[in-house]
Protein backbone atom coordinates (compact mmCIF):
# COMPACT_ATOMS: atom_id res chain seq x y z
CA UNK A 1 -5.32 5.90 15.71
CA UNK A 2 -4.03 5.80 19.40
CA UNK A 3 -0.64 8.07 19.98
CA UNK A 4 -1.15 10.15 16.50
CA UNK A 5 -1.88 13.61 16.03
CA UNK A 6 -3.12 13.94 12.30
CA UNK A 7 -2.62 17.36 10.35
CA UNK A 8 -3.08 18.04 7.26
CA UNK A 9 -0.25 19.72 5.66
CA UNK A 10 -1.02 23.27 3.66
CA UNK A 11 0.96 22.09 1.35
CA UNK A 12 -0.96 19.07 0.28
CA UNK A 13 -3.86 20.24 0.18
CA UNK A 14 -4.16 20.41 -3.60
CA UNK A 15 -4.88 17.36 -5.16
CA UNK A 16 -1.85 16.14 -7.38
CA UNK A 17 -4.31 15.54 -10.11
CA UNK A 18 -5.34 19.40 -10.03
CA UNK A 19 -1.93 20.53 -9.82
CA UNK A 20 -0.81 18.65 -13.65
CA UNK A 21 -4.23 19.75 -14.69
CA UNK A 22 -3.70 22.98 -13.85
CA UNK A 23 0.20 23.42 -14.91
CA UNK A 24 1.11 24.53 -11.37
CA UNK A 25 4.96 24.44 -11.01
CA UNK A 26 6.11 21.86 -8.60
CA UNK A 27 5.81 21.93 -5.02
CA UNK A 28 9.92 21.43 -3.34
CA UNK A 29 8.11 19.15 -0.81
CA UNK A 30 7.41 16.19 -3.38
CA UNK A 31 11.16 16.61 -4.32
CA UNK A 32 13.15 13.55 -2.68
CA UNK A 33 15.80 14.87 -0.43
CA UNK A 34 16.09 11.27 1.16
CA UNK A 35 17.85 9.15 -0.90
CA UNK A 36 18.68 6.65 1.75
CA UNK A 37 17.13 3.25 -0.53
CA UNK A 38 18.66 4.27 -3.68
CA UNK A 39 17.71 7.23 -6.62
CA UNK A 40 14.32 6.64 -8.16
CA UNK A 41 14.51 4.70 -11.63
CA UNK A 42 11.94 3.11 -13.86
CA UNK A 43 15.07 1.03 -15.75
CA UNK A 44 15.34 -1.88 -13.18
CA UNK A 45 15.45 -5.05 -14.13
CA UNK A 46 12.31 -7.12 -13.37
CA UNK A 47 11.69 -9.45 -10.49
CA UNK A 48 10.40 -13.37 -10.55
CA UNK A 49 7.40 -13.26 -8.23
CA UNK A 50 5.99 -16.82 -7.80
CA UNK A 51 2.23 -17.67 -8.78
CA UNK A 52 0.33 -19.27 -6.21
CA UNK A 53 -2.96 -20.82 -8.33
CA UNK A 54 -5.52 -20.25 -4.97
CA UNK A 55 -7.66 -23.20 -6.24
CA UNK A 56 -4.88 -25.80 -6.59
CA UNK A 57 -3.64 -24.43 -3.37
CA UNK A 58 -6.64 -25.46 -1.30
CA UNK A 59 -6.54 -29.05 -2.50
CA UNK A 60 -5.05 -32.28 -0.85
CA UNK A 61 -3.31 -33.38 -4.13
CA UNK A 62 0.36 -33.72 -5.24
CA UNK A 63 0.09 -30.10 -6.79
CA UNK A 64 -1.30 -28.59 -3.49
CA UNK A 65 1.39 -29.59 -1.65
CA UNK A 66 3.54 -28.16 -4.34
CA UNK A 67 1.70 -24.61 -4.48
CA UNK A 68 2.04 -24.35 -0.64
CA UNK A 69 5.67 -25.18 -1.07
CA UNK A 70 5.78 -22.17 -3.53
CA UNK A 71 3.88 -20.09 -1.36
CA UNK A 72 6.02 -20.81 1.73
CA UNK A 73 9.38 -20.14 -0.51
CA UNK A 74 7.59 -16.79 -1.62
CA UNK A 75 6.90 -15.48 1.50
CA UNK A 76 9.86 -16.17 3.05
CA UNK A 77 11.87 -14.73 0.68
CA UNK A 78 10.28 -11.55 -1.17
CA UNK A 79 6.86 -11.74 0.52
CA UNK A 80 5.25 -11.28 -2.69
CA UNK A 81 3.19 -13.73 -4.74
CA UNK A 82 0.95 -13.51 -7.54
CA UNK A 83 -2.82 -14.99 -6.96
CA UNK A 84 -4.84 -16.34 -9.98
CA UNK A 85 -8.02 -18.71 -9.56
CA UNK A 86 -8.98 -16.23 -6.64
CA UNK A 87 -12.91 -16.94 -7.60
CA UNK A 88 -13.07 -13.15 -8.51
CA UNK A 89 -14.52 -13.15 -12.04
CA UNK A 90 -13.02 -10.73 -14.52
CA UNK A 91 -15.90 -8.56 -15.23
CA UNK A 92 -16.29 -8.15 -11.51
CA UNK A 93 -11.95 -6.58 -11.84
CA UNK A 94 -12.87 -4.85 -15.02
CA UNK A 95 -15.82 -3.39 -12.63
CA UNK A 96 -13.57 -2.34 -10.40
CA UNK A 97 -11.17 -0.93 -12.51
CA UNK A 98 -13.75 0.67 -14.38
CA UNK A 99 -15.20 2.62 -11.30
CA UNK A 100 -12.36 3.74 -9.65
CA UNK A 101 -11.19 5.69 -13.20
CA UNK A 102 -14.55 6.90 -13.05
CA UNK A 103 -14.19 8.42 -9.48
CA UNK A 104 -11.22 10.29 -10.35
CA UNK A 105 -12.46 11.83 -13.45
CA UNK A 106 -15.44 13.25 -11.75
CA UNK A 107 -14.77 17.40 -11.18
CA UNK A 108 -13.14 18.96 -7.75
CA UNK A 109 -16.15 19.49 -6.74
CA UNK A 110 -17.41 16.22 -6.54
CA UNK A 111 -14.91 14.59 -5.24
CA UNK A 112 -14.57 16.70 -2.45
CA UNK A 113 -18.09 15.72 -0.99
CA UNK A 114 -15.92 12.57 -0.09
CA UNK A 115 -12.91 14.82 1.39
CA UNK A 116 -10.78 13.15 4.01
CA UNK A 117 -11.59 14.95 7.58
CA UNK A 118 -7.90 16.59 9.12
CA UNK A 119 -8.32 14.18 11.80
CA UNK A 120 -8.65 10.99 9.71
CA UNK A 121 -7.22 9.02 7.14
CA UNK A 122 -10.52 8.07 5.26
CA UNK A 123 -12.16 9.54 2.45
CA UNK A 124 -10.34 11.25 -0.58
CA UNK A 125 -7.37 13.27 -0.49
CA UNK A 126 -3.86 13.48 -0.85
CA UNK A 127 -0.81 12.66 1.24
CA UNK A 128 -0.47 14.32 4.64
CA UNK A 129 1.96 14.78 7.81
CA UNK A 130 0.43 12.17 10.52
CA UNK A 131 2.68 12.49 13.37
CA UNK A 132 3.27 16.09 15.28
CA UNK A 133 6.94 15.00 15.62
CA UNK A 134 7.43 15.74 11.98
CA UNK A 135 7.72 19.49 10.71
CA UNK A 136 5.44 19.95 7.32
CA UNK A 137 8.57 21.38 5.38
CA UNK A 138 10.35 18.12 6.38
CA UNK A 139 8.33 15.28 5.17
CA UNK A 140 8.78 14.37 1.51
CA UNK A 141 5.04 13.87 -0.04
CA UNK A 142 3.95 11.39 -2.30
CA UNK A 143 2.90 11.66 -5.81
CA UNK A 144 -0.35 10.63 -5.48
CA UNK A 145 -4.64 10.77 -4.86
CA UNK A 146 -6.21 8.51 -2.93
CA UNK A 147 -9.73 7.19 -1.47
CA UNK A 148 -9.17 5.22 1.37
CA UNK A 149 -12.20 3.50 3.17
CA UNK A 150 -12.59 0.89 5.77
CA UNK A 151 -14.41 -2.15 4.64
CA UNK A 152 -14.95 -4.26 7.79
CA UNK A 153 -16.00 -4.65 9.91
CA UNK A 154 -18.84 -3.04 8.37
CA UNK A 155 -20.44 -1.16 11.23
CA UNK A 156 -17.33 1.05 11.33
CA UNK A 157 -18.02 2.04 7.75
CA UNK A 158 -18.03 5.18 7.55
CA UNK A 159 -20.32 5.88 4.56
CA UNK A 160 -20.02 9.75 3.95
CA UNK A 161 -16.93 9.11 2.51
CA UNK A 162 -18.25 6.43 0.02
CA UNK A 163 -18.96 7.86 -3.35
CA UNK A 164 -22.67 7.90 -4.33
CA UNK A 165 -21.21 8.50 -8.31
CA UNK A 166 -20.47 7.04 -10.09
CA UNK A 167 -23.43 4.78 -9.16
CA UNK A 168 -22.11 1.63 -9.62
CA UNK A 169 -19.05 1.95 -6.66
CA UNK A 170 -20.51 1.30 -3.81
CA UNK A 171 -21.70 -2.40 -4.91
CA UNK A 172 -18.05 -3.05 -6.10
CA UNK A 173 -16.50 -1.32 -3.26
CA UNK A 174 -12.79 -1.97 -2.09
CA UNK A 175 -10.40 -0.54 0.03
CA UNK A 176 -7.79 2.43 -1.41
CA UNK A 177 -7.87 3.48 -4.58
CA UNK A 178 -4.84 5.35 -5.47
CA UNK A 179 -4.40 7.44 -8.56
CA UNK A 180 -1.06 8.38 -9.45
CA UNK A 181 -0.81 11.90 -12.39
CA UNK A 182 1.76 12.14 -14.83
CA UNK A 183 4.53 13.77 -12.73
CA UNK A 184 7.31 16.07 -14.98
CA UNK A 185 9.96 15.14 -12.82
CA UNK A 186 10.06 11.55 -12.10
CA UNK A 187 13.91 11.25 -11.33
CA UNK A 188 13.31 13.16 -8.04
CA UNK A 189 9.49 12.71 -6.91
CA UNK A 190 8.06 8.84 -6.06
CA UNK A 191 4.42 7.69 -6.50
CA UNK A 192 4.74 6.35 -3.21
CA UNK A 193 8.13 6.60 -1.04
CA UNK A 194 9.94 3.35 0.28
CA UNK A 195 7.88 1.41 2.59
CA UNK A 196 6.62 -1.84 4.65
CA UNK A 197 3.33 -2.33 4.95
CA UNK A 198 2.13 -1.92 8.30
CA UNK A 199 -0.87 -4.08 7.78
CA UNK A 200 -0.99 -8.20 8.13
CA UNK A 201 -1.69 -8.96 4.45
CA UNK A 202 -1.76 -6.41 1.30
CA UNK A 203 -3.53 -7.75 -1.66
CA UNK A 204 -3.49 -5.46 -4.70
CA UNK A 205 -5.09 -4.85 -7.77
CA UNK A 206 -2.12 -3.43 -10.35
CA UNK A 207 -3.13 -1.42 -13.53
CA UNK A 208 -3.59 -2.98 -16.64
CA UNK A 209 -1.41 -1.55 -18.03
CA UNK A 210 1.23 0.72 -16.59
CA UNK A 211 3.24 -0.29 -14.05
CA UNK A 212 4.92 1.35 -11.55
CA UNK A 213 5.57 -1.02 -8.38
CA UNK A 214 9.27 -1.58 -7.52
CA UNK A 215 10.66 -4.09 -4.56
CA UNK A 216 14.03 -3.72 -2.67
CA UNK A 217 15.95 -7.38 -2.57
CA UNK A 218 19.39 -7.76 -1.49
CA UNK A 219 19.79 -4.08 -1.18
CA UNK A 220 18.47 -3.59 -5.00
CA UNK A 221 15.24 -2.79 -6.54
CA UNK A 222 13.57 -4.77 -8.79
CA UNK A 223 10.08 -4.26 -11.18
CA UNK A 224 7.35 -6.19 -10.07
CA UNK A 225 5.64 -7.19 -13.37
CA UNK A 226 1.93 -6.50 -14.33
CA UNK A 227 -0.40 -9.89 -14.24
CA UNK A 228 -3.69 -8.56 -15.88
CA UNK A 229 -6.39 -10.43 -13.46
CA UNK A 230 -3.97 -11.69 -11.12
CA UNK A 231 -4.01 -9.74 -7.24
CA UNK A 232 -0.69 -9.26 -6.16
CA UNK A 233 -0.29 -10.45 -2.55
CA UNK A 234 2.29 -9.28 0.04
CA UNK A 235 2.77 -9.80 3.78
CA UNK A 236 3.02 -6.85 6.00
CA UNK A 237 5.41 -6.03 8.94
CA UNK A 238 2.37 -7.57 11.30
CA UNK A 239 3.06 -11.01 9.99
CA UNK A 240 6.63 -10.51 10.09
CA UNK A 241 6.44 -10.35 14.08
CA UNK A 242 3.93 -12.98 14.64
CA UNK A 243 6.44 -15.42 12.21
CA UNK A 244 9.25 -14.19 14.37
CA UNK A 245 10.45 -13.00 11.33
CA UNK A 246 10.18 -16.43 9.77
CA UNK A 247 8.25 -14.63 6.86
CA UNK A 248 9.26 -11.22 5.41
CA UNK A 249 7.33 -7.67 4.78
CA UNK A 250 8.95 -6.20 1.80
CA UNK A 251 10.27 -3.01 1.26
CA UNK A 252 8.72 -1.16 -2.08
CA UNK A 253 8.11 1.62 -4.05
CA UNK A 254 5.81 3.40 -6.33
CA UNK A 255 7.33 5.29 -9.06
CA UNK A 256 6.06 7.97 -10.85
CA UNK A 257 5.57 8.19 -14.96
CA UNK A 258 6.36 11.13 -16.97
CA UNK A 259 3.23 10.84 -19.48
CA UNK A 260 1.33 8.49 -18.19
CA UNK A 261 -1.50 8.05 -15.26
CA UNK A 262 -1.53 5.64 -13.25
CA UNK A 263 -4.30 3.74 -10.81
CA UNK A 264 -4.07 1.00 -8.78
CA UNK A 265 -6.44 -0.50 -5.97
CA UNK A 266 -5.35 -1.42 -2.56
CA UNK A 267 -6.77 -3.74 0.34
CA UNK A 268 -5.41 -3.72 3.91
CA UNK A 269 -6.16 -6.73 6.13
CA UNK A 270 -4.94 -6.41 9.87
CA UNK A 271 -5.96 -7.38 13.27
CA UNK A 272 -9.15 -5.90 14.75
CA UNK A 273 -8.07 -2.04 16.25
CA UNK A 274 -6.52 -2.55 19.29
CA UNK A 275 -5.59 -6.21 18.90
CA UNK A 276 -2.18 -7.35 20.70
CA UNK A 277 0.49 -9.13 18.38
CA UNK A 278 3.65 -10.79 19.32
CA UNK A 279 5.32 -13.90 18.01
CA UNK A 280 3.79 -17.08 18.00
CA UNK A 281 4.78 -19.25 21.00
CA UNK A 282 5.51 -22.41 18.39
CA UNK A 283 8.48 -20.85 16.55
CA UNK A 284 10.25 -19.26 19.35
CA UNK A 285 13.08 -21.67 20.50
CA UNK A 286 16.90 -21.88 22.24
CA UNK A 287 17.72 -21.89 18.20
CA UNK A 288 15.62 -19.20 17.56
CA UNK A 289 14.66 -16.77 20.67
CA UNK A 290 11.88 -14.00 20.40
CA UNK A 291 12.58 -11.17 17.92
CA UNK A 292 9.75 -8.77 18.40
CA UNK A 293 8.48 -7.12 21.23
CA UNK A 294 4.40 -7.76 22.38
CA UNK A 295 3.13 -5.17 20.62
CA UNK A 296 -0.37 -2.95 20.87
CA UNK A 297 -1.88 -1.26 18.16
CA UNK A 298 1.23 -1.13 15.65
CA UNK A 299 -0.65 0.87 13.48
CA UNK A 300 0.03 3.89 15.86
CA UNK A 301 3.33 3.01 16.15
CA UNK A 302 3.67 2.50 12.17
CA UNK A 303 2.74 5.96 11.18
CA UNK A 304 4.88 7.40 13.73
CA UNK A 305 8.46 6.33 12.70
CA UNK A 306 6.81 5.88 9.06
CA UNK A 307 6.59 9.91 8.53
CA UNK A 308 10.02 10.27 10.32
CA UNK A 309 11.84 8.34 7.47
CA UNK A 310 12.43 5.17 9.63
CA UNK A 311 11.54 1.26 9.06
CA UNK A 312 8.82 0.89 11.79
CA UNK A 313 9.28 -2.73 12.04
CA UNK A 314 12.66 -1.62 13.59
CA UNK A 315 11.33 -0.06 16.94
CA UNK A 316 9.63 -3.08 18.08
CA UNK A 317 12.84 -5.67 17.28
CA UNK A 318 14.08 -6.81 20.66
């Protein structure tokens, strides 16, 4: 990633899973001292997120035109829809779900063959400080394990960080898996802190069964429901500036559960590394001038003002 300097931070280099397994007391660098979007709560009431049915979508009928209208109003608005009829086939999310459980209940030791290099973001691991202009003590971590891999294109793979075991991940493989411990103190520590995505689409794969995924609206956070089989889409701050801000990248959370664990499952689409975004030409008018700047790799400049507490989005506005 051009402009970063990637550390890891000493103090997360124990896996949050080993820490609740272990009883360790709590690290002060999880603790929140930002409380700039609002104090964490799980009591919120629950959002309306529209859902798009993908095969309905693609047709030339009546009801296409009327799930494209939903999707337009969705994205537009939160920038979160709900996918069903995705041609994924149960089994194949019940694989998936299966697999990555499996992966996190395999020992330290093994899990560690698939450690995340100090210079990189892939592989397993923990949260960590990515940009030098950010003191350790000063970055509030996340409550969370995760296995991030690139996908595609494929001959960037890099396969020492995909899990040989259980056997069955590879074949089934994704993108980050994220696994999210009981935490003791989940007034004051978040699964995941307040963020855009940084990435041109999100689609995600909630748990079953617990959820955890908030969204800020109007300056208030909302639950985003589970939807067993359904992926959860969103748009990410890429496709905000190539709209011209026509469509939105939401803000969310993860918060974290006092008894129960949590996984969820995580795939990033973006523009090849490198790629140059700006606003489409076709929406830029006297009515409505150019909002965002031409930008190069935004990823770099995403993980910069990311770890300093500060909407990225916000540094390429004109």
């Amino acid at each position: 990633m051009a402009g970063l300097s990637p550390i890891t931070a000493d103090i997360g280099c124990k896996p949050v899973q080993e820490m609740v397994k272990d009883g360790d007391e709590m690290p002060d660098e999880y603790v929140c001292k930002d409380f700039h979007y609002g104090t964490i709560d799980d009591d919120v009431p629950v959002i309306d997120i529209p859902v798009v049915d993908l095969k309905v979508l693609t047709s030339s009928s009546a009801c296409g035109r009327e799930e494209l209208r939903k999707l337009r109003s969705a994205l537009s608005s939160s920038g979160y829809f709900q996918a069903i009829n995705s041609g994924s086939e149960e089994s194949l999310v019940d694989e998936v779900c299966k697999v990555s459980r499996q992966f996190f209940d395999l020992s330290m030791d093994e899990k560690q063959k698939y450690g995340r290099a100090p210079d990189n973001t892939e592989g397993y691991g923990n949260d960590m400080v990515l940009s030098e202009n950010v003191l350790p003590e000063n970055q509030t971590l996340d409550w969370t394990d995760r296995l991030y891999l690139l996908v595609h294109p494929e001959d960037k793979r890099k396969l020492k960080c995909w899990p040989e075991n259980p056997k069955s991940f590879r074949p089934v493989m994704y993108a980050r898996f994220s696994f999210y411990p009981p935490c003791p103190r989940p007034k004051l520590i978040h699964g995941l802190k307040p963020y855009a995505d940084g990435s041109a689409i999100t689609i995600l794969l909630q748990d079953k069964e617990v959820g955890g995924l908030q969204i800020l609206k109007d300056d208030k956070w909302y639950r985003v429901p589970i939807m067993p089989y359904a992926l959860l889409v969103n748009i990410g701050d890429q496709v905000e500036i190539m709209s011209n801000g026509l469509l939105k990248s939401p803000v969310d959370r993860a918060v974290t559960n006092s008894e129960k664990e949590r996984i969820t499952v995580a795939m990033f689409c973006s523009p090849e590394f490198g790629s140059e975004i700006e606003p489409v030409e076709e929406l830029i008018d006297d009515k409505m001038p150019k909002l965002y700047k031409t930008v190069k790799d935004y990823t770099a400049t995403y993980f910069q003002y990311f770890q300093q507490g500060k909407r990225p989005i916000d540094a390429v506005k004109i």
